[in-house]
PDB file of N, CA and C in Angstrom:
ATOM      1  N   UNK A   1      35.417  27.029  -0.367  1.00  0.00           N
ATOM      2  CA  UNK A   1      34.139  26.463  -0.776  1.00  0.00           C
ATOM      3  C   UNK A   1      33.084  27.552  -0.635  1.00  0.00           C
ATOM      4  N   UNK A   2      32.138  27.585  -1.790  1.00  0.00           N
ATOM      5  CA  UNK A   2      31.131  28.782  -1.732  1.00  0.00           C
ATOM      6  C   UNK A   2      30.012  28.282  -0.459  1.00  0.00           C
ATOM      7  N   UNK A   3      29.642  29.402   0.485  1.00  0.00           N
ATOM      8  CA  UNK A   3      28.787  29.638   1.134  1.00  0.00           C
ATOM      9  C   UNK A   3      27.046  29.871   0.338  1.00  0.00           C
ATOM     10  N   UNK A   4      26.446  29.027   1.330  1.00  0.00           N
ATOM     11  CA  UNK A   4      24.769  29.548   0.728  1.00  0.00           C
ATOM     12  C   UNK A   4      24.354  29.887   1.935  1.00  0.00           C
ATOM     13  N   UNK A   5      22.688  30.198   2.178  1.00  0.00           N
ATOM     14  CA  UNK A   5      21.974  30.487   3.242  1.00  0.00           C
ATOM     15  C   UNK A   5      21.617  29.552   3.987  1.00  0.00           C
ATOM     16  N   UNK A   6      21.317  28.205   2.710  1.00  0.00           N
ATOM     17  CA  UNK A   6      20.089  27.664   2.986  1.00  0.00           C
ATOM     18  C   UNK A   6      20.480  25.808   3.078  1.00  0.00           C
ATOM     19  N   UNK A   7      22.021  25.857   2.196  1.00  0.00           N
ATOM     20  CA  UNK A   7      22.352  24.421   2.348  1.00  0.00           C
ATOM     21  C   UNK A   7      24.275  25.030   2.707  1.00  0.00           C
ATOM     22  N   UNK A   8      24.809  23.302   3.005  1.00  0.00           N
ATOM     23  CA  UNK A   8      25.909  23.349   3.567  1.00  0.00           C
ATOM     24  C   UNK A   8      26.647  22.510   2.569  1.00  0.00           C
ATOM     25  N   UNK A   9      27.975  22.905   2.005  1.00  0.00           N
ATOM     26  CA  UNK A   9      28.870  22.186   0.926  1.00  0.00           C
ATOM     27  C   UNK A   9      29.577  21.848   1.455  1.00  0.00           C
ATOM     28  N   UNK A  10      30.045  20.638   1.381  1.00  0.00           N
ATOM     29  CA  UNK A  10      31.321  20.263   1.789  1.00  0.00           C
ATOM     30  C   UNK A  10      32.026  19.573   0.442  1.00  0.00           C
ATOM     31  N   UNK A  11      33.199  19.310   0.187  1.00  0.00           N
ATOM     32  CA  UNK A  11      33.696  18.755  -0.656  1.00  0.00           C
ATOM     33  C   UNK A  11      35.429  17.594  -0.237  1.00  0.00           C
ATOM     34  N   UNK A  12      35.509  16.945  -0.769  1.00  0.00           N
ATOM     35  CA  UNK A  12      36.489  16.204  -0.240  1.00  0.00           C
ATOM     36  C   UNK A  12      37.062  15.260  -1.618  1.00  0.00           C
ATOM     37  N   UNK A  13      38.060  15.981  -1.480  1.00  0.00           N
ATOM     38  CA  UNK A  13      38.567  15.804  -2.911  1.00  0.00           C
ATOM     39  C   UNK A  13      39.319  14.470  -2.659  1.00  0.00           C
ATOM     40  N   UNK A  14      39.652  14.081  -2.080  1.00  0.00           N
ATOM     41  CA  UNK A  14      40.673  12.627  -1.845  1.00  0.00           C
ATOM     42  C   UNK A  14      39.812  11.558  -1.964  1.00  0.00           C
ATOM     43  N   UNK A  15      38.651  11.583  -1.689  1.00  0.00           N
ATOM     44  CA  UNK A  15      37.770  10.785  -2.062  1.00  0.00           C
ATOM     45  C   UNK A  15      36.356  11.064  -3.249  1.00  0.00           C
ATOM     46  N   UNK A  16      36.931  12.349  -3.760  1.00  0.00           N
ATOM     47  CA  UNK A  16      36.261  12.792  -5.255  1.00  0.00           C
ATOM     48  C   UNK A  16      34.519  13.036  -5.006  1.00  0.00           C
ATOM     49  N   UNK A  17      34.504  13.392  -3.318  1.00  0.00           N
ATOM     50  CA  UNK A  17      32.946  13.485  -3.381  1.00  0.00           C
ATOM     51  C   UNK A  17      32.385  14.906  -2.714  1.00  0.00           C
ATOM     52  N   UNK A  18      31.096  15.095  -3.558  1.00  0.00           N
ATOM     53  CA  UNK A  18      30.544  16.310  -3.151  1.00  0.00           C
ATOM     54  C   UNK A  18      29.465  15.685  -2.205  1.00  0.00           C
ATOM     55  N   UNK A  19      29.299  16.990  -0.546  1.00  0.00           N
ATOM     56  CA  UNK A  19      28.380  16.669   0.384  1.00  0.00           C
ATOM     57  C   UNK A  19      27.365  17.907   0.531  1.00  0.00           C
ATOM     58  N   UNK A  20      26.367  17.828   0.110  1.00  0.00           N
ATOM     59  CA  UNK A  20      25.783  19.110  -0.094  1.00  0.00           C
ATOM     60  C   UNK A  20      24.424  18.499   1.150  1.00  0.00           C
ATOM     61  N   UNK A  21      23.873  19.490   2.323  1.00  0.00           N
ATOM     62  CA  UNK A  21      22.778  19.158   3.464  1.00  0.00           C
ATOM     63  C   UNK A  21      21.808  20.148   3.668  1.00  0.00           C
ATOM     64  N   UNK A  22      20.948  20.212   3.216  1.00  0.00           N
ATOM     65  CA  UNK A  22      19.377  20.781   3.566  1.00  0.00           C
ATOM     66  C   UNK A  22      19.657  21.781   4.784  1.00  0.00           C
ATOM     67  N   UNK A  23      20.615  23.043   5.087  1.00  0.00           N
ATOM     68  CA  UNK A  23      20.590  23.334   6.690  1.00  0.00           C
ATOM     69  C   UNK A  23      18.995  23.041   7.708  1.00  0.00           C
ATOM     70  N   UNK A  24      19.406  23.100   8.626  1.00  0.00           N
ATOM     71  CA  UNK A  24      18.256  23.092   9.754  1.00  0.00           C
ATOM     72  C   UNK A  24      17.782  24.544  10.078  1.00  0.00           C
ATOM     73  N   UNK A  25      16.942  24.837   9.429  1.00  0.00           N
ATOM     74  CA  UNK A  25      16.395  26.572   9.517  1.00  0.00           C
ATOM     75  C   UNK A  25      14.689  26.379  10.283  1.00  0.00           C
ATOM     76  N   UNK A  26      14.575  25.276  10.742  1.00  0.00           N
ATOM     77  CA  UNK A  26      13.119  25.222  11.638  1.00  0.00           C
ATOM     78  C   UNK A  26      12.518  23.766  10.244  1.00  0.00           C
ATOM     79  N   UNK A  27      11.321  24.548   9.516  1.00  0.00           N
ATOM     80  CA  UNK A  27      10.593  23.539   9.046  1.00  0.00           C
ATOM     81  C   UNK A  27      11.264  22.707   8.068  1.00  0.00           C
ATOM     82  N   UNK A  28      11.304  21.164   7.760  1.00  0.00           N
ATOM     83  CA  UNK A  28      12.119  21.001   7.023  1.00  0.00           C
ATOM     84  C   UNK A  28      11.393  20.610   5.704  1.00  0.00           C
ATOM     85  N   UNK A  29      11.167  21.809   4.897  1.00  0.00           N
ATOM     86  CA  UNK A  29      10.550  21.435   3.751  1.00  0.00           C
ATOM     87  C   UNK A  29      11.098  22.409   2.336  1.00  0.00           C
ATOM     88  N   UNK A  30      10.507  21.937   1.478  1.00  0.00           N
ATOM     89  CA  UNK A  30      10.772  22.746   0.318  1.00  0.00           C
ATOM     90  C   UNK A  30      10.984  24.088   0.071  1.00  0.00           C
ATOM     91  N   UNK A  31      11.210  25.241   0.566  1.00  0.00           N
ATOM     92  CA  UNK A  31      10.286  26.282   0.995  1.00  0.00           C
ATOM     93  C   UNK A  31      11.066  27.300  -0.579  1.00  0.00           C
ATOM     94  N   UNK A  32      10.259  28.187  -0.808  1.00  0.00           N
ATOM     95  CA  UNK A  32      10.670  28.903  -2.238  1.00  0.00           C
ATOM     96  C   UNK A  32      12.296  29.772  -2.266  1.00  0.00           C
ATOM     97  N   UNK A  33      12.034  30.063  -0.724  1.00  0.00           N
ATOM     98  CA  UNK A  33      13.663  30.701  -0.782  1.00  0.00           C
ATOM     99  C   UNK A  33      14.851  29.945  -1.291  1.00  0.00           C
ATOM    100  N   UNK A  34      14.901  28.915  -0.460  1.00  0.00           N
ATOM    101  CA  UNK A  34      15.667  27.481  -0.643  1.00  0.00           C
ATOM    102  C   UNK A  34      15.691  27.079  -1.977  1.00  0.00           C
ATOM    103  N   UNK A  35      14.961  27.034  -2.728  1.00  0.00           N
ATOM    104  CA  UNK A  35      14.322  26.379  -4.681  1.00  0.00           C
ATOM    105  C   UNK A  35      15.093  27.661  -5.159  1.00  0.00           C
ATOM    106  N   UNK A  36      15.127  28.722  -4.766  1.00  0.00           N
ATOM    107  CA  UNK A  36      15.665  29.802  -5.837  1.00  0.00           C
ATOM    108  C   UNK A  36      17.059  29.475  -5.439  1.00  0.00           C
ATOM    109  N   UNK A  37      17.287  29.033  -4.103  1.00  0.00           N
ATOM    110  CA  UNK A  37      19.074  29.022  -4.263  1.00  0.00           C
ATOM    111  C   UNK A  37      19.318  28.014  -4.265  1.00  0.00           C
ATOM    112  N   UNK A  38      18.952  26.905  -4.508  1.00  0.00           N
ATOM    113  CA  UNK A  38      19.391  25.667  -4.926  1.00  0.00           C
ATOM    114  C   UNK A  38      19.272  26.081  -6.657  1.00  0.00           C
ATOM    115  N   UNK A  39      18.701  26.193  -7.115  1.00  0.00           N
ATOM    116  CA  UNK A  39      19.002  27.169  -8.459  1.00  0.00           C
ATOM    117  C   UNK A  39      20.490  27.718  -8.666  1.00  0.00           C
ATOM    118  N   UNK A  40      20.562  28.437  -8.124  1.00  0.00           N
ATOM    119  CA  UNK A  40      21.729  29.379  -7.795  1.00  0.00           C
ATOM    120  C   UNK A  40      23.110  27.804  -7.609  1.00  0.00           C
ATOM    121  N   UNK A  41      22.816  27.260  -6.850  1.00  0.00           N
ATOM    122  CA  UNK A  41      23.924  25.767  -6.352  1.00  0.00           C
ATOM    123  C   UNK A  41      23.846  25.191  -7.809  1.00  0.00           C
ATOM    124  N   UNK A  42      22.448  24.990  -8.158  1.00  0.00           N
ATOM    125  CA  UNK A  42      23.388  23.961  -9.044  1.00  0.00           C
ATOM    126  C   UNK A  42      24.286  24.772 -10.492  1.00  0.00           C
ATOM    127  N   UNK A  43      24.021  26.055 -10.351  1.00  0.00           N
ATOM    128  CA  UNK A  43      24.556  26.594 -12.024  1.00  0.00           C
ATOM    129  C   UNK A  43      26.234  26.492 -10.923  1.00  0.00           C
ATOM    130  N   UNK A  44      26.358  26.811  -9.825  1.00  0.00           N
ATOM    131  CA  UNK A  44      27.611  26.848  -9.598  1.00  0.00           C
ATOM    132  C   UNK A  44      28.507  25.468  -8.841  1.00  0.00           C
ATOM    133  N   UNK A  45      27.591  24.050  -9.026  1.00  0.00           N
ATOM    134  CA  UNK A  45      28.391  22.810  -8.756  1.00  0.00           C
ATOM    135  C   UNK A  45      28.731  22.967 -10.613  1.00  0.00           C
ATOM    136  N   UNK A  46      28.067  22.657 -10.954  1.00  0.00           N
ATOM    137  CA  UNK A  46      28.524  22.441 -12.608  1.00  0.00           C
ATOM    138  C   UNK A  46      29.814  23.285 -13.205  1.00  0.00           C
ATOM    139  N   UNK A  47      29.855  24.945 -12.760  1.00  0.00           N
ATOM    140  CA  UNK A  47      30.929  25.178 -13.069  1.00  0.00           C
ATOM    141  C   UNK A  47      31.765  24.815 -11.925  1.00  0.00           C
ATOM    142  N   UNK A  48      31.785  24.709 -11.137  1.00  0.00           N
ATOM    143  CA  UNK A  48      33.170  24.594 -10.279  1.00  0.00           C
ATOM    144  C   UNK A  48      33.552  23.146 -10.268  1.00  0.00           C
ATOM    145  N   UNK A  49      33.029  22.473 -10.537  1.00  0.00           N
ATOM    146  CA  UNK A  49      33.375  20.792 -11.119  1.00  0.00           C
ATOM    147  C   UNK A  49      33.825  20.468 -11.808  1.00  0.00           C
ATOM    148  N   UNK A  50      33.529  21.289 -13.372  1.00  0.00           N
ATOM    149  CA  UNK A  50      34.001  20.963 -14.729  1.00  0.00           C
ATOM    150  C   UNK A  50      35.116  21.593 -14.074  1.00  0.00           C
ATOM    151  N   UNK A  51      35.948  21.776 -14.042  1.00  0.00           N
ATOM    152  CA  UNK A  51      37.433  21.929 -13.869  1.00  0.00           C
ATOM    153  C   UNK A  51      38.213  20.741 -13.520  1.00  0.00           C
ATOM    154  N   UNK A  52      39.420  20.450 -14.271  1.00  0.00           N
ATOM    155  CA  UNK A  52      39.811  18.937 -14.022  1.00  0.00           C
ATOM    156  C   UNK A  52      40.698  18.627 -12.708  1.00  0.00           C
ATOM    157  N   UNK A  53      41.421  20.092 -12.663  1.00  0.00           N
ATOM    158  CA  UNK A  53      41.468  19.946 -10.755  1.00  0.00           C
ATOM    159  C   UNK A  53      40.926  19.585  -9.791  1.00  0.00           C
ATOM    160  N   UNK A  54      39.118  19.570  -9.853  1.00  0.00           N
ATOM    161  CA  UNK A  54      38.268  19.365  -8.765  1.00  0.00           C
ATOM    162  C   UNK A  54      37.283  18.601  -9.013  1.00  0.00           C
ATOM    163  N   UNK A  55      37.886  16.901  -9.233  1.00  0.00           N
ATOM    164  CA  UNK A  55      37.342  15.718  -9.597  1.00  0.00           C
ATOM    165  C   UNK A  55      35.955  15.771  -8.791  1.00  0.00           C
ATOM    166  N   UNK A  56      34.910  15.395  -9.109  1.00  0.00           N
ATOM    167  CA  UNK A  56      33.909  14.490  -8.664  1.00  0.00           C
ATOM    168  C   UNK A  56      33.473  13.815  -9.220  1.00  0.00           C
ATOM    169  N   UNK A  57      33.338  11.989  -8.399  1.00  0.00           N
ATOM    170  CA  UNK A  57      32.561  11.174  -8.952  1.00  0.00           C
ATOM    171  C   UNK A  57      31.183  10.968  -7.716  1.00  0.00           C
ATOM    172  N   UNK A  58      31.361  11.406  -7.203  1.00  0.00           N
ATOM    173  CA  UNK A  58      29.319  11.017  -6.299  1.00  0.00           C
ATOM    174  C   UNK A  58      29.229  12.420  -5.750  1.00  0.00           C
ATOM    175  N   UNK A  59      27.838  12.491  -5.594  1.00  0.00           N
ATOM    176  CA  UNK A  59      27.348  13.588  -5.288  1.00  0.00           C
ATOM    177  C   UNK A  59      26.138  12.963  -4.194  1.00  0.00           C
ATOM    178  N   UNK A  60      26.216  13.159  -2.856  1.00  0.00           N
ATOM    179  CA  UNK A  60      25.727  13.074  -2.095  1.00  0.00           C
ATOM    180  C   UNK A  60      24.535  14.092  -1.243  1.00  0.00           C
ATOM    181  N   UNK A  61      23.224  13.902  -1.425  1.00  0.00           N
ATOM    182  CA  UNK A  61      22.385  14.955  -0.459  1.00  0.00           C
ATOM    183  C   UNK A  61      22.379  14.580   0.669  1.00  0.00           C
ATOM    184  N   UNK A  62      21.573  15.578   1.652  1.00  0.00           N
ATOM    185  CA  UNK A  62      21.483  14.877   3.372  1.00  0.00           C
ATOM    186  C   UNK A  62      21.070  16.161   3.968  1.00  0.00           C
ATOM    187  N   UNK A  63      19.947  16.253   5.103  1.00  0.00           N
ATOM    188  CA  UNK A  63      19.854  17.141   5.818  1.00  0.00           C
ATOM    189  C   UNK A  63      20.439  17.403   7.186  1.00  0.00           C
ATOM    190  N   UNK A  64      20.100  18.555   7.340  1.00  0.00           N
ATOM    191  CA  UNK A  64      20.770  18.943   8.932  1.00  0.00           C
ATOM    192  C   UNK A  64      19.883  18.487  10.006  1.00  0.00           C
ATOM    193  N   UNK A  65      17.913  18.232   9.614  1.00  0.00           N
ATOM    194  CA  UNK A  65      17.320  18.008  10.119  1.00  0.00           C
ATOM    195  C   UNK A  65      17.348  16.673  10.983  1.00  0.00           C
ATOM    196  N   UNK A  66      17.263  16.932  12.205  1.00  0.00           N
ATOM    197  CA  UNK A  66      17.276  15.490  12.874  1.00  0.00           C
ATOM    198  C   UNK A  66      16.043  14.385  12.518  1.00  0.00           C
ATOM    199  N   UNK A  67      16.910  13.406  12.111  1.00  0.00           N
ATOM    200  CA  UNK A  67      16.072  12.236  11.692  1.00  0.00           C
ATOM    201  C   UNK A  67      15.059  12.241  10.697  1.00  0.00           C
ATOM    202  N   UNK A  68      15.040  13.612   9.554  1.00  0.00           N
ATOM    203  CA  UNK A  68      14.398  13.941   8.959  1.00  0.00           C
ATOM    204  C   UNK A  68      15.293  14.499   7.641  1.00  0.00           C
ATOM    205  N   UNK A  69      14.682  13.829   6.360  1.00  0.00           N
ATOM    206  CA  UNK A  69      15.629  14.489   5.314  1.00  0.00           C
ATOM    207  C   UNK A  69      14.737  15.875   4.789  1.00  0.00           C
ATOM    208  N   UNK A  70      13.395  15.833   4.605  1.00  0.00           N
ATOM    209  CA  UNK A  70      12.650  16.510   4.116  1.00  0.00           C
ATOM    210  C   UNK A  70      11.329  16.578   3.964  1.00  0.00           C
ATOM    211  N   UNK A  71      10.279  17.284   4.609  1.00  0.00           N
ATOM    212  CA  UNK A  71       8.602  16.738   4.365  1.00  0.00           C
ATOM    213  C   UNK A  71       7.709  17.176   2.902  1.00  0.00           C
ATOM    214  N   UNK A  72       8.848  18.184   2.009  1.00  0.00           N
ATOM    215  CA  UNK A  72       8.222  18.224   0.803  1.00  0.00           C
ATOM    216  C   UNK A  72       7.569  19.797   0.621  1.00  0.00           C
ATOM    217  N   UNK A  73       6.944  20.230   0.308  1.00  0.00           N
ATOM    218  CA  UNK A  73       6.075  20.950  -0.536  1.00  0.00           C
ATOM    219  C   UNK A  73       6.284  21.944   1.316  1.00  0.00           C
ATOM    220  N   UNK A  74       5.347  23.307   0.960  1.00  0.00           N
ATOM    221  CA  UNK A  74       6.125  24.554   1.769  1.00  0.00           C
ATOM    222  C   UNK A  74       4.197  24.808   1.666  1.00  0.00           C
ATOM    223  N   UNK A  75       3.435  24.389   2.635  1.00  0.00           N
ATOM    224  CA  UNK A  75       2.334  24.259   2.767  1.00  0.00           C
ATOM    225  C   UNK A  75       1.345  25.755   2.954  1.00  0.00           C
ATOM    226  N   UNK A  76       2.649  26.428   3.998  1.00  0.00           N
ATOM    227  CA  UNK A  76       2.163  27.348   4.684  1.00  0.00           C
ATOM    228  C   UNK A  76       2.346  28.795   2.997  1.00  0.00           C
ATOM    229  N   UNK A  77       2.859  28.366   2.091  1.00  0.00           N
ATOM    230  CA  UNK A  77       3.291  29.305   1.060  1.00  0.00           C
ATOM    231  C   UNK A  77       1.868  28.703   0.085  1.00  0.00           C
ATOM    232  N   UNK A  78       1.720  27.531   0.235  1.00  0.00           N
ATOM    233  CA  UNK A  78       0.267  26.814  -0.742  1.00  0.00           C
ATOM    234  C   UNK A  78      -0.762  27.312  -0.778  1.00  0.00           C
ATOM    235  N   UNK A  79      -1.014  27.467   0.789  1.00  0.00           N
ATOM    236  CA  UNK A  79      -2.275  27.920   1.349  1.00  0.00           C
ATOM    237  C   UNK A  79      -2.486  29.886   1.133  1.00  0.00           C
ATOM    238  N   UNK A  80      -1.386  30.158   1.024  1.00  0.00           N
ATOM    239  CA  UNK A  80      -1.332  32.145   0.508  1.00  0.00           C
ATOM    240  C   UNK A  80      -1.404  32.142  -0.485  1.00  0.00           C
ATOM    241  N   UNK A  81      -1.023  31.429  -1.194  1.00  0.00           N
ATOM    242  CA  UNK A  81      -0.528  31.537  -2.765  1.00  0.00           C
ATOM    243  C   UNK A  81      -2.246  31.110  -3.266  1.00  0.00           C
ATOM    244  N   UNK A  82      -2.853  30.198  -2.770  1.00  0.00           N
ATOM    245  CA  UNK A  82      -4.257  30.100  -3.445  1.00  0.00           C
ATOM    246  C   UNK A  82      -5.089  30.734  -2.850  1.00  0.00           C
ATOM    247  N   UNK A  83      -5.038  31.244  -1.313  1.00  0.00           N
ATOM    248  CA  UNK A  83      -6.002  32.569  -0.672  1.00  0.00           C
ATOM    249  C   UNK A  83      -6.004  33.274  -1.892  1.00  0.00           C
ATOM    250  N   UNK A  84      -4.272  33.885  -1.737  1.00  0.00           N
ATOM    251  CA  UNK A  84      -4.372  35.439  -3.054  1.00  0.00           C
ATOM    252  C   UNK A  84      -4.510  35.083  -4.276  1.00  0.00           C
ATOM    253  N   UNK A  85      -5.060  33.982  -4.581  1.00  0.00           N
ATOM    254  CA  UNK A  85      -4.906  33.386  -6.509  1.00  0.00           C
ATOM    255  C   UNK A  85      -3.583  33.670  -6.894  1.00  0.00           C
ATOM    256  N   UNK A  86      -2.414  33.703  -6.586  1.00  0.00           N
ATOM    257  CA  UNK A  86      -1.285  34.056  -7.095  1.00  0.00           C
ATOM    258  C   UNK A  86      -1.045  32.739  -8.009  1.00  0.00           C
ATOM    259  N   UNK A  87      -1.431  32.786  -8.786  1.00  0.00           N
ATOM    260  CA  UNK A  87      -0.693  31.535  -9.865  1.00  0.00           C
ATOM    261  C   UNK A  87       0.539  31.763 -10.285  1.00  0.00           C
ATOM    262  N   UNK A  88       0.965  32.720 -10.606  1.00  0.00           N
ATOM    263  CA  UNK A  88       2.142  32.863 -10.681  1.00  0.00           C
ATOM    264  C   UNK A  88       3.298  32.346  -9.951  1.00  0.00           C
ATOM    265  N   UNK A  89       3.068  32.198  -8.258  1.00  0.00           N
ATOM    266  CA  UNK A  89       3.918  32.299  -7.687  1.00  0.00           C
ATOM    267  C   UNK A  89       4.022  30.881  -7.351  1.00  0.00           C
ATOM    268  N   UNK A  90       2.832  30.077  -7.527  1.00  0.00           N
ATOM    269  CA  UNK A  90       2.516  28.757  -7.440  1.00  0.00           C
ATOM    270  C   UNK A  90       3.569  27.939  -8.642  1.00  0.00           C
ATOM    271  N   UNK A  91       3.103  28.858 -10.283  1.00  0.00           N
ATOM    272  CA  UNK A  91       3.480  28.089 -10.747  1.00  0.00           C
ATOM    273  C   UNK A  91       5.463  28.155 -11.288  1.00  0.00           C
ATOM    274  N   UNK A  92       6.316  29.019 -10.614  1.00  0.00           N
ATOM    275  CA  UNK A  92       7.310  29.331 -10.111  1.00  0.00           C
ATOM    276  C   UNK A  92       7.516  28.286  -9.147  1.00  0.00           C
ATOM    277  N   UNK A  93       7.230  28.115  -8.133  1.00  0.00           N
ATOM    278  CA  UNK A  93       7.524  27.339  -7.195  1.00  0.00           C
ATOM    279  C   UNK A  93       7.419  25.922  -7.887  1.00  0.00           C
ATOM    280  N   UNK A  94       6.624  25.378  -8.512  1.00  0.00           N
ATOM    281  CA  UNK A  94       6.404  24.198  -9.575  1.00  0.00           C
ATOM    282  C   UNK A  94       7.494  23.741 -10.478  1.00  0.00           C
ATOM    283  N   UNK A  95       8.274  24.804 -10.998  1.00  0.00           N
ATOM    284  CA  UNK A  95       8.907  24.946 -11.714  1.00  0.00           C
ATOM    285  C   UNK A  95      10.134  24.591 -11.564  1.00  0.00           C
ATOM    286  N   UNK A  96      10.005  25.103 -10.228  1.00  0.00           N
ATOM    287  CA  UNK A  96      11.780  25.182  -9.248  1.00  0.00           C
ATOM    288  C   UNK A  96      12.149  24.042  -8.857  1.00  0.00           C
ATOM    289  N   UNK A  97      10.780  23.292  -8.256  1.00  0.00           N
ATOM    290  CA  UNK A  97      10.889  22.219  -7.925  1.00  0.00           C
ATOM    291  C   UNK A  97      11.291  20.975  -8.780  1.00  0.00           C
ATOM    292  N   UNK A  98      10.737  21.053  -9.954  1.00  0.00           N
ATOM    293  CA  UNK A  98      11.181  20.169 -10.897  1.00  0.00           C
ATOM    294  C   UNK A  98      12.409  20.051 -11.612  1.00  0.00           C
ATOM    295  N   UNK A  99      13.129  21.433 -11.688  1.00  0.00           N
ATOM    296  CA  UNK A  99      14.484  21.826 -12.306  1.00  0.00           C
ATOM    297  C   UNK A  99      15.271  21.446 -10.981  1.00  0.00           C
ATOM    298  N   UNK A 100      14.779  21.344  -9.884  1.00  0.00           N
ATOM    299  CA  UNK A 100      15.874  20.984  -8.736  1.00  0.00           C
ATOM    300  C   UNK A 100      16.047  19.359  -8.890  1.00  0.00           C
ATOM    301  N   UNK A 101      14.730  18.851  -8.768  1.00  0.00           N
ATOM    302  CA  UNK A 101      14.880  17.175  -9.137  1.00  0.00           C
ATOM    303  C   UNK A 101      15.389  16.586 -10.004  1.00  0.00           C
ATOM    304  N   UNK A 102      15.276  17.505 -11.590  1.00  0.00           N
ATOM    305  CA  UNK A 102      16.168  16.753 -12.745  1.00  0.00           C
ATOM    306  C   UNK A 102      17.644  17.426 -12.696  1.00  0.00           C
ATOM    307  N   UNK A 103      18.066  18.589 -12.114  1.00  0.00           N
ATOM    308  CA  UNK A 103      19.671  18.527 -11.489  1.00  0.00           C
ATOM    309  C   UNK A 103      19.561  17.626 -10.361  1.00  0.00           C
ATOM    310  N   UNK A 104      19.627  17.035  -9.691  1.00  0.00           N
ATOM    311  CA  UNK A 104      20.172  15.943  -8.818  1.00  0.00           C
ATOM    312  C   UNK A 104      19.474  14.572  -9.896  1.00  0.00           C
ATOM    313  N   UNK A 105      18.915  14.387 -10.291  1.00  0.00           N
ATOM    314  CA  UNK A 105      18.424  13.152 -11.238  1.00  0.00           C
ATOM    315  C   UNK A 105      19.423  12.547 -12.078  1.00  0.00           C
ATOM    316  N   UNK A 106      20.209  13.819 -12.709  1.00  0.00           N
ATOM    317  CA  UNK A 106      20.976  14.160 -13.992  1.00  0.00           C
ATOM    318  C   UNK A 106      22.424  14.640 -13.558  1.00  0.00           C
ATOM    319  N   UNK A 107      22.538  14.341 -11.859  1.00  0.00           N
ATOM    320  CA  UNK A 107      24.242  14.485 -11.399  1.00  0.00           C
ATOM    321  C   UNK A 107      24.655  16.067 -11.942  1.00  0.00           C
ATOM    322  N   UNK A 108      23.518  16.938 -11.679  1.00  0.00           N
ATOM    323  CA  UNK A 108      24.013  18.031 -12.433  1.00  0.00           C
ATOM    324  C   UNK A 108      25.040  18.329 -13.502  1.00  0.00           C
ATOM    325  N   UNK A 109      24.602  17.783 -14.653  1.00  0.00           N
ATOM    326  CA  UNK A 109      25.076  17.416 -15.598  1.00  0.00           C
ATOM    327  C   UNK A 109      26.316  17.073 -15.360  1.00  0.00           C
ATOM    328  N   UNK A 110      27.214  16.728 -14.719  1.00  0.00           N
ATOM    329  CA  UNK A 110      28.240  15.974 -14.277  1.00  0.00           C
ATOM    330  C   UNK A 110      28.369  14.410 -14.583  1.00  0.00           C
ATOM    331  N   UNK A 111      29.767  14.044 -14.483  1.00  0.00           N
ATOM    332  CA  UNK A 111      29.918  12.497 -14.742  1.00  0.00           C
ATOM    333  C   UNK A 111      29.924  11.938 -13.616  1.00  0.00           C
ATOM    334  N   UNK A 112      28.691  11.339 -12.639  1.00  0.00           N
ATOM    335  CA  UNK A 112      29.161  11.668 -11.412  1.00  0.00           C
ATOM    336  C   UNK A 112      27.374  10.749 -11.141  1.00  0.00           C
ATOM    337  N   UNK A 113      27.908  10.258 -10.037  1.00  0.00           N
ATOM    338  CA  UNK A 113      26.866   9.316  -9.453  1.00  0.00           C
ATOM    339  C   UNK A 113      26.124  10.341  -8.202  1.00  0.00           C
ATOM    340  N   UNK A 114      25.078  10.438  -8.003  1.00  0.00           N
ATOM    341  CA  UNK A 114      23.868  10.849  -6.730  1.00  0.00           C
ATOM    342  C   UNK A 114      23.381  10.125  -5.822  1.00  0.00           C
ATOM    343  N   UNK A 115      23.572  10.571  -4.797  1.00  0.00           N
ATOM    344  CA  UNK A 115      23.115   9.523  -3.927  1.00  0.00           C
ATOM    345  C   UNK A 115      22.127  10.320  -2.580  1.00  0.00           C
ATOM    346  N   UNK A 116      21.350  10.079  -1.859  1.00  0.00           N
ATOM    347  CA  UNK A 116      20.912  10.788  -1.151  1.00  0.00           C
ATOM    348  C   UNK A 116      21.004  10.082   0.418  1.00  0.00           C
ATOM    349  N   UNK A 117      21.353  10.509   1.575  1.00  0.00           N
ATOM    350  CA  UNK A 117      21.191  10.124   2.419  1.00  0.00           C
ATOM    351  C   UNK A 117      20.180  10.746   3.559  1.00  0.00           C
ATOM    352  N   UNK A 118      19.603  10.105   4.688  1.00  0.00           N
ATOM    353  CA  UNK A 118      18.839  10.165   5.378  1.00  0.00           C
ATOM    354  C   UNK A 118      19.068  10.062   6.772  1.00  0.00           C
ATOM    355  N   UNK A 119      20.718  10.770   7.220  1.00  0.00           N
ATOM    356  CA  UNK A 119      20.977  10.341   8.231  1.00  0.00           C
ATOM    357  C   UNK A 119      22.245  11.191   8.546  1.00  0.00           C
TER     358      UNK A 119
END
């Protein structure tokens, strides 16, 4: 199973489901590193799925964070990004965020149900 930095894969084929978890790296939020490699995750759930060897029907999120799935938006990157006027980097981060929500929305284009857990 491919390694990331920033989340944890698990897969379990006897029961046809993917477990993908937010690692616990301190704050638990959106943060831009994380958006570029969840990028990176989903071009490579899609190929390593479409293969008919490595069924999935649900696709499950979940964090590592205790009692916490996620607080959202990467505040401390908000507040630099409009000090330095960087629009750019703002509107990148905007971007990421939304292409991450419609891959899990859209089962990364998979035939395959999403589900998110909180626990």
């Amino acid at each position: 199973m491919r390694k990331f930095n920033c989340l944890n894969v698990e897969y379990y084929r006897e029961h046809e489901v993917l477990l993908w978890k937010i690692k616990d790296t301190g704050m638990p939020n959106f943060c831009l590193k994380g958006l570029l490699e969840f990028k990176e995750f989903a071009i490579w759930v899609r190929s390593y799925f479409s293969h008919p060897e490595r069924p999935v029907k649900f696709i499950v999120s979940a964090s590592e964070h205790d009692g916490v799935y996620n607080m959202g938006g990467d505040l401390p990157f908000f507040v630099e990004s409009i000090k330095s006027c960087n629009k750019t980097a703002l509107t990148q981060y905007a971007h990421l965020c939304i292409d991450a929500i419609y891959e899990i929305y859209t089962s990364f284009g998979l035939q395959a149900l999403t589900y998110h857990s909180n626990g």
